[in-house]
PDB file of N, CA and C in Angstrom:
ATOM      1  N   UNK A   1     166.031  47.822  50.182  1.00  0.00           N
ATOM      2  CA  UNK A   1     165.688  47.865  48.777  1.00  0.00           C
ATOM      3  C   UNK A   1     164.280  48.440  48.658  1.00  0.00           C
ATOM      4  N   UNK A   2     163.952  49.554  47.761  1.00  0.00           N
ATOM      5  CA  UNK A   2     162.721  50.256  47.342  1.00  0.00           C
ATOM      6  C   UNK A   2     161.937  49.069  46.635  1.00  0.00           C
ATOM      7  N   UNK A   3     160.805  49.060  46.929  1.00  0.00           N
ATOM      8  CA  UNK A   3     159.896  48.223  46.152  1.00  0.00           C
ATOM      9  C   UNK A   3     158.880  49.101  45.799  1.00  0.00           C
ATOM     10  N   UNK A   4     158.090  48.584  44.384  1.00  0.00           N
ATOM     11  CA  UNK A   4     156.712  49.374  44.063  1.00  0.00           C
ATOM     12  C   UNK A   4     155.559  48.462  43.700  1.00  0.00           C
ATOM     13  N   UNK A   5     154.703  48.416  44.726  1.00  0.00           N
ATOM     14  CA  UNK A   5     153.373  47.463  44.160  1.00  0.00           C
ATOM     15  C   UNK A   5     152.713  47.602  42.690  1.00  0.00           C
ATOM     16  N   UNK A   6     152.801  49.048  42.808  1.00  0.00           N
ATOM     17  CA  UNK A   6     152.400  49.506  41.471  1.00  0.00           C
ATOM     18  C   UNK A   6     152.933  49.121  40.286  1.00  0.00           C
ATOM     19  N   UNK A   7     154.117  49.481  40.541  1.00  0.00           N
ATOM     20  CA  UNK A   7     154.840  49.358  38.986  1.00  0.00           C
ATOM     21  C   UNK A   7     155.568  47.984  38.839  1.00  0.00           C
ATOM     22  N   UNK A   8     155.636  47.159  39.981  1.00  0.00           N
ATOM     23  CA  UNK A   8     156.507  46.208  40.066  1.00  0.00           C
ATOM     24  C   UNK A   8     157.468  46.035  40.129  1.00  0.00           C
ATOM     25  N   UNK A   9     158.586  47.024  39.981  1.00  0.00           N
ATOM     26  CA  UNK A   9     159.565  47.512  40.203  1.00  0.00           C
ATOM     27  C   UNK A   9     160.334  46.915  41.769  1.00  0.00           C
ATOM     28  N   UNK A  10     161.108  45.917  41.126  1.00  0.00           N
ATOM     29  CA  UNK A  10     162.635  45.026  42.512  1.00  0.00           C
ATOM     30  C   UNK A  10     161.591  44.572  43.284  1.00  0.00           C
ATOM     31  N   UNK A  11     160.301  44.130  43.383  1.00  0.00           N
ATOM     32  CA  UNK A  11     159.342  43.470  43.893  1.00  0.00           C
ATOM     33  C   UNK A  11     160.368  42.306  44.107  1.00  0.00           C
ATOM     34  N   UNK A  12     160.617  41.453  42.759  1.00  0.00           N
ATOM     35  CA  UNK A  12     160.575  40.099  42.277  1.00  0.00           C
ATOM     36  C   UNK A  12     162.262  39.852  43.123  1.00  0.00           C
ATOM     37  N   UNK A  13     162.825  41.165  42.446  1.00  0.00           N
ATOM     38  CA  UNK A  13     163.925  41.060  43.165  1.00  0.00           C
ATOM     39  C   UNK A  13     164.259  41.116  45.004  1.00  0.00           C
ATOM     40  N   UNK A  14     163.313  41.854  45.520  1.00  0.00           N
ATOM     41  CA  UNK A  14     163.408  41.628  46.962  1.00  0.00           C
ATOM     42  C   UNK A  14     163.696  40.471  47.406  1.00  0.00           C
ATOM     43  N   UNK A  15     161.984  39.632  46.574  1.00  0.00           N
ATOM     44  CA  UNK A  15     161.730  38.141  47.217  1.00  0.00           C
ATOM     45  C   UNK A  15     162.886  37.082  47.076  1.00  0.00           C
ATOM     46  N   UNK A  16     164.054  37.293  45.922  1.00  0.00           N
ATOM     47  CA  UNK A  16     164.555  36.276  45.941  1.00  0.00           C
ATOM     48  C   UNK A  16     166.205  36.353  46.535  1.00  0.00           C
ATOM     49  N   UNK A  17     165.974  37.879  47.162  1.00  0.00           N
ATOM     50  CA  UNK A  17     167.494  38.427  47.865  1.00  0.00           C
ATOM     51  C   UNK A  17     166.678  37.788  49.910  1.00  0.00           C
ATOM     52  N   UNK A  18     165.169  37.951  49.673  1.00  0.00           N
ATOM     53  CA  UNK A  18     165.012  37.449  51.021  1.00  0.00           C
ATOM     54  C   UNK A  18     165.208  36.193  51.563  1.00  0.00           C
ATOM     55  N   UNK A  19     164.934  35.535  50.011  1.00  0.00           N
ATOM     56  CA  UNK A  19     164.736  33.613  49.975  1.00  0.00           C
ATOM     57  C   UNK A  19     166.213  33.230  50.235  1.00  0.00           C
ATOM     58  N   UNK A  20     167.378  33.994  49.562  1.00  0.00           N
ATOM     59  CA  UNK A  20     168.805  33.922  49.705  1.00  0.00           C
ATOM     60  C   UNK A  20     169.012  33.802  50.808  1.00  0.00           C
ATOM     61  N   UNK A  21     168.777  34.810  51.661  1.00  0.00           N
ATOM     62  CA  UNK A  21     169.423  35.371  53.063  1.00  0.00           C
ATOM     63  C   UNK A  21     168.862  34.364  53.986  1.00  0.00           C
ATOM     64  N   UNK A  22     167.407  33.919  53.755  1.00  0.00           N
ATOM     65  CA  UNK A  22     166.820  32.670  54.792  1.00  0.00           C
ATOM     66  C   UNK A  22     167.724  31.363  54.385  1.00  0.00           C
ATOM     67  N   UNK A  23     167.685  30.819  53.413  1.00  0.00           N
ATOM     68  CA  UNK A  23     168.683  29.891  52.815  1.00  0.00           C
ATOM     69  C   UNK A  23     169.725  30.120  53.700  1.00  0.00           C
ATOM     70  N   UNK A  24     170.764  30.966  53.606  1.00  0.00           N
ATOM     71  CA  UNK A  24     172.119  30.900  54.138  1.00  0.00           C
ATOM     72  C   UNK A  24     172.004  30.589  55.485  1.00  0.00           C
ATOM     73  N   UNK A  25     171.091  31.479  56.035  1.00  0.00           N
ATOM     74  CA  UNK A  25     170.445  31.698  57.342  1.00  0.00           C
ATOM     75  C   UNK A  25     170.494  30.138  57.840  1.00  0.00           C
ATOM     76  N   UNK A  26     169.965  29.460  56.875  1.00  0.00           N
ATOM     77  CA  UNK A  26     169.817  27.667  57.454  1.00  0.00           C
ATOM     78  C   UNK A  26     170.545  26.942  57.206  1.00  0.00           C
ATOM     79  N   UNK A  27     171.347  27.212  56.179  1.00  0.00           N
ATOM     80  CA  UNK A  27     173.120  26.421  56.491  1.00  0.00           C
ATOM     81  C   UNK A  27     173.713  27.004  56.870  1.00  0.00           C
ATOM     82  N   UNK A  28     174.051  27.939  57.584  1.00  0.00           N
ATOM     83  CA  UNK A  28     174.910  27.737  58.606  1.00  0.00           C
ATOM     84  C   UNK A  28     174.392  27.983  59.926  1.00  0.00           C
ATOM     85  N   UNK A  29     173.251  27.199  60.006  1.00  0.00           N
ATOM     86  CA  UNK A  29     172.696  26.864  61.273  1.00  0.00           C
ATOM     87  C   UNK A  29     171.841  27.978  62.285  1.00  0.00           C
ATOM     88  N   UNK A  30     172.029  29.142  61.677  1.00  0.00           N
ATOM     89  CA  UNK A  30     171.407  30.319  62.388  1.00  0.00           C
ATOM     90  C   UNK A  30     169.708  29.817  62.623  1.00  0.00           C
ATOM     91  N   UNK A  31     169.491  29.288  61.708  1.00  0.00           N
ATOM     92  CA  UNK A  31     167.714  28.951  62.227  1.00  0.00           C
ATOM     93  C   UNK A  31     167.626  27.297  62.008  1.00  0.00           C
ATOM     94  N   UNK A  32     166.992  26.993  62.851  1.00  0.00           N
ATOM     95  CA  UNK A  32     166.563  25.335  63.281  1.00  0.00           C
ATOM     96  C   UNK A  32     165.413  25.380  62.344  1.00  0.00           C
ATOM     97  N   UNK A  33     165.546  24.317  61.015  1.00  0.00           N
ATOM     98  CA  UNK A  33     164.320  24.115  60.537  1.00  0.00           C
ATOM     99  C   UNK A  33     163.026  23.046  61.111  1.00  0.00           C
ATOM    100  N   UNK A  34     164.050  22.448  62.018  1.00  0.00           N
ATOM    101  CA  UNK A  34     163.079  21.136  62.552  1.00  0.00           C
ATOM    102  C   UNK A  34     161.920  22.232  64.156  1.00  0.00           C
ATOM    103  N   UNK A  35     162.375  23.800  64.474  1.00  0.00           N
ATOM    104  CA  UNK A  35     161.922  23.930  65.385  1.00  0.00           C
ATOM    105  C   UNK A  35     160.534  25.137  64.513  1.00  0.00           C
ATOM    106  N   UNK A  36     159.645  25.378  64.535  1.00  0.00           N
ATOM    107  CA  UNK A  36     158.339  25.687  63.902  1.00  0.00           C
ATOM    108  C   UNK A  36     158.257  27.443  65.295  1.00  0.00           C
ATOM    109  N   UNK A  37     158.728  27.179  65.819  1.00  0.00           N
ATOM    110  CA  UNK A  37     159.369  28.939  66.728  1.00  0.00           C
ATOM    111  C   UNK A  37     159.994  29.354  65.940  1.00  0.00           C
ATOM    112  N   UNK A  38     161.207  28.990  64.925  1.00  0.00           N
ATOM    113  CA  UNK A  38     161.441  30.552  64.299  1.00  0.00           C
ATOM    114  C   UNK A  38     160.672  30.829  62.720  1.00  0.00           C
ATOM    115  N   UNK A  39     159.699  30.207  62.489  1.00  0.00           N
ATOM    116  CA  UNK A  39     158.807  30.272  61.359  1.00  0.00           C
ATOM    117  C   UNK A  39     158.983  29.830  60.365  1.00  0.00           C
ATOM    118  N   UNK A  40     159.375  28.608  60.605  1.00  0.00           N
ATOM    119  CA  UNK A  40     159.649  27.548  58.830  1.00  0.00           C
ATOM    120  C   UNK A  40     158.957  26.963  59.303  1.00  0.00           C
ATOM    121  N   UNK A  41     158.418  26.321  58.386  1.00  0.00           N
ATOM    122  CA  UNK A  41     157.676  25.129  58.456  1.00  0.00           C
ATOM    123  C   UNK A  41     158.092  24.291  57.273  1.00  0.00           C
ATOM    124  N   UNK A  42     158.613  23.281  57.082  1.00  0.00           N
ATOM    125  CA  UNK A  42     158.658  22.480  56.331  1.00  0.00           C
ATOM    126  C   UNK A  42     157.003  21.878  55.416  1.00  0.00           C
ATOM    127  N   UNK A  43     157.455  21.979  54.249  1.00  0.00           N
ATOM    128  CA  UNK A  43     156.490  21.283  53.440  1.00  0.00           C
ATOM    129  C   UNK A  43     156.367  19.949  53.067  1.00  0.00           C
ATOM    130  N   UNK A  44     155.736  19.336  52.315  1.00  0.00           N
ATOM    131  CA  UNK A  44     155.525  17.638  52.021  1.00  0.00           C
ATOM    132  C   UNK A  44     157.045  17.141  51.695  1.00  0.00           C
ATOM    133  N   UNK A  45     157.706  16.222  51.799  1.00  0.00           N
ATOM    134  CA  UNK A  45     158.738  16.382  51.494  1.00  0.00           C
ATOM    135  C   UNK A  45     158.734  14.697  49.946  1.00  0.00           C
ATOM    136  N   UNK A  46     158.782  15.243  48.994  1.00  0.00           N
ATOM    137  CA  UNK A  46     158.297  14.459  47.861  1.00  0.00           C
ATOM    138  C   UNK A  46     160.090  13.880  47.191  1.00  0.00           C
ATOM    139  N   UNK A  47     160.182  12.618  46.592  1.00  0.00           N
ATOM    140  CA  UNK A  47     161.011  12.622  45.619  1.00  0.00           C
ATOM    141  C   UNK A  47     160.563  12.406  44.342  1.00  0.00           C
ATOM    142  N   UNK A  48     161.707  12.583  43.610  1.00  0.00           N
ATOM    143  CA  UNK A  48     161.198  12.970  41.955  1.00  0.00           C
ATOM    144  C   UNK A  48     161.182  11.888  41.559  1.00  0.00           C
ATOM    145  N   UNK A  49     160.093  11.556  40.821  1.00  0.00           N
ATOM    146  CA  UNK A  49     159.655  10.393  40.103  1.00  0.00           C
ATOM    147  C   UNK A  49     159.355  11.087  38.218  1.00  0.00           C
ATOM    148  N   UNK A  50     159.457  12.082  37.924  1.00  0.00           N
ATOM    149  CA  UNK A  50     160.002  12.094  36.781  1.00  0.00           C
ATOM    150  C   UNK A  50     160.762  13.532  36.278  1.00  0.00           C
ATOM    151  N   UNK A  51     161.471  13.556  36.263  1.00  0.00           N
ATOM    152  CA  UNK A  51     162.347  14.721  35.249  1.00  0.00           C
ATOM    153  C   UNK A  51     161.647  15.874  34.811  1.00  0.00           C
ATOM    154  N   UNK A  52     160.548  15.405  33.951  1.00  0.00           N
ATOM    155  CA  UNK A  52     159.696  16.593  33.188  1.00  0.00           C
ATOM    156  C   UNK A  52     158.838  17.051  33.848  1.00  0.00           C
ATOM    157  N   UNK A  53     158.665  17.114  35.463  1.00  0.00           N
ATOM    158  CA  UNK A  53     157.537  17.392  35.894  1.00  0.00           C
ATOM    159  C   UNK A  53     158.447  17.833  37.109  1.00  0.00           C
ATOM    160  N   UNK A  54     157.759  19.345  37.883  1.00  0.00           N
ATOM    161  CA  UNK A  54     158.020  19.869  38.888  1.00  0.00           C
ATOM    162  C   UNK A  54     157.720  18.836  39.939  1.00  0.00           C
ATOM    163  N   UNK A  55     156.238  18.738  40.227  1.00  0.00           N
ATOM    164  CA  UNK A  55     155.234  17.782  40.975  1.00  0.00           C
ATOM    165  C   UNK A  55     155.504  16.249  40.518  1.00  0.00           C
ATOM    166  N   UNK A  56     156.270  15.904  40.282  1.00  0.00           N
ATOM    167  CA  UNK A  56     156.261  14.480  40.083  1.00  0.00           C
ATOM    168  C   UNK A  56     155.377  13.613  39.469  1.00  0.00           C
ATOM    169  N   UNK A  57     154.022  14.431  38.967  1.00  0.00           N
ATOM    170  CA  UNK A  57     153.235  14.329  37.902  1.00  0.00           C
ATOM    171  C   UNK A  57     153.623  14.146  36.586  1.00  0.00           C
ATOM    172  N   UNK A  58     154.183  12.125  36.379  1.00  0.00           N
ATOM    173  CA  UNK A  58     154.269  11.733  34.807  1.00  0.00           C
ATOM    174  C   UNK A  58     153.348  12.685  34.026  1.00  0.00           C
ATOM    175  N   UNK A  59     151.572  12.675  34.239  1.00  0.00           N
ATOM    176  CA  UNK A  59     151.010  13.179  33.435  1.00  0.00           C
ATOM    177  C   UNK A  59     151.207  14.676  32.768  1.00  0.00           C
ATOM    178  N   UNK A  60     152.433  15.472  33.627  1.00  0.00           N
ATOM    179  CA  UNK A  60     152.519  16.303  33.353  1.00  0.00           C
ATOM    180  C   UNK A  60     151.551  17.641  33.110  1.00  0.00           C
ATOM    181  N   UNK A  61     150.206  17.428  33.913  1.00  0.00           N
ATOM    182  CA  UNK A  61     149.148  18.343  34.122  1.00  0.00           C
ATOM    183  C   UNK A  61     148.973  18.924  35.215  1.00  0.00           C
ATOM    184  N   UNK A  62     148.294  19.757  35.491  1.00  0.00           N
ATOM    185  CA  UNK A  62     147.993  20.032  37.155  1.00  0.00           C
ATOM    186  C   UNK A  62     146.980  19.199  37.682  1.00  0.00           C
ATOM    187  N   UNK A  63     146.352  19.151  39.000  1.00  0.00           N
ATOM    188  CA  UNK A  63     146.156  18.526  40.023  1.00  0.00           C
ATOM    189  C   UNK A  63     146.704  17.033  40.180  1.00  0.00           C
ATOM    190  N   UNK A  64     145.614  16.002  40.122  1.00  0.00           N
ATOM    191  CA  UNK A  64     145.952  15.054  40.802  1.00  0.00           C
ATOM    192  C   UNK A  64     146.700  14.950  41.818  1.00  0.00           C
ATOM    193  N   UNK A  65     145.703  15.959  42.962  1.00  0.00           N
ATOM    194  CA  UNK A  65     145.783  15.431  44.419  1.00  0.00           C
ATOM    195  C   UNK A  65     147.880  15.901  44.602  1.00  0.00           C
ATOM    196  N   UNK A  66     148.550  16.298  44.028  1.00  0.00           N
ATOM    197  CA  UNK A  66     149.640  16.720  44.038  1.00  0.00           C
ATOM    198  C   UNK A  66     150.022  17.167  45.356  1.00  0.00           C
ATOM    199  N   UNK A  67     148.827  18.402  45.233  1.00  0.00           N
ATOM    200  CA  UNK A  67     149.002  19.393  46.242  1.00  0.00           C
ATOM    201  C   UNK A  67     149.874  20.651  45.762  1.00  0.00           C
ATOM    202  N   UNK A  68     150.471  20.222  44.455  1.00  0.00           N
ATOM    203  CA  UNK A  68     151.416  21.721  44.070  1.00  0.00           C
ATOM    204  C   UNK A  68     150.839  22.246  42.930  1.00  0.00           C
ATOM    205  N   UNK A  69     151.103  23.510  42.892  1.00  0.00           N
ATOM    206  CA  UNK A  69     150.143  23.980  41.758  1.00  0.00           C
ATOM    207  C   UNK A  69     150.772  23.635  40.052  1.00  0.00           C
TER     208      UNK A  69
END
């Protein structure tokens, strides 16, 4: 797929045909997420404590120590 920094042009679209292909990539087992050799790394692993908030931030603002933007 052609991408253009410039114009932005299938940029957006690359990233989320790449995010696809890693996804599949890890159910059906082709890459070990628990092994940090093929380049995942797992992030904080949080549960949702409210609905309206990405970050689990009731206050529904950014920071507080979250860690997500």
């Amino acid at each position: 797929m052609e991408t253009s920094a410039k114009t932005a042009a299938n940029v957006e679209e690359a990233f989320i045909d790449t995010a696809k292909e890693i996804y599949r990539k890890i159910q059906e087992g082709v890459f070990d997420i628990n092994n940090e050799a093929n380049g995942i790394k797992l992030g904080p692993q949080h549960s949702p404590s409210s609905p309206n908030s990405p970050g689990g931030n009731a206050t529904g603002g950014l920071g507080g120590g979250s860690g997500c933007c």
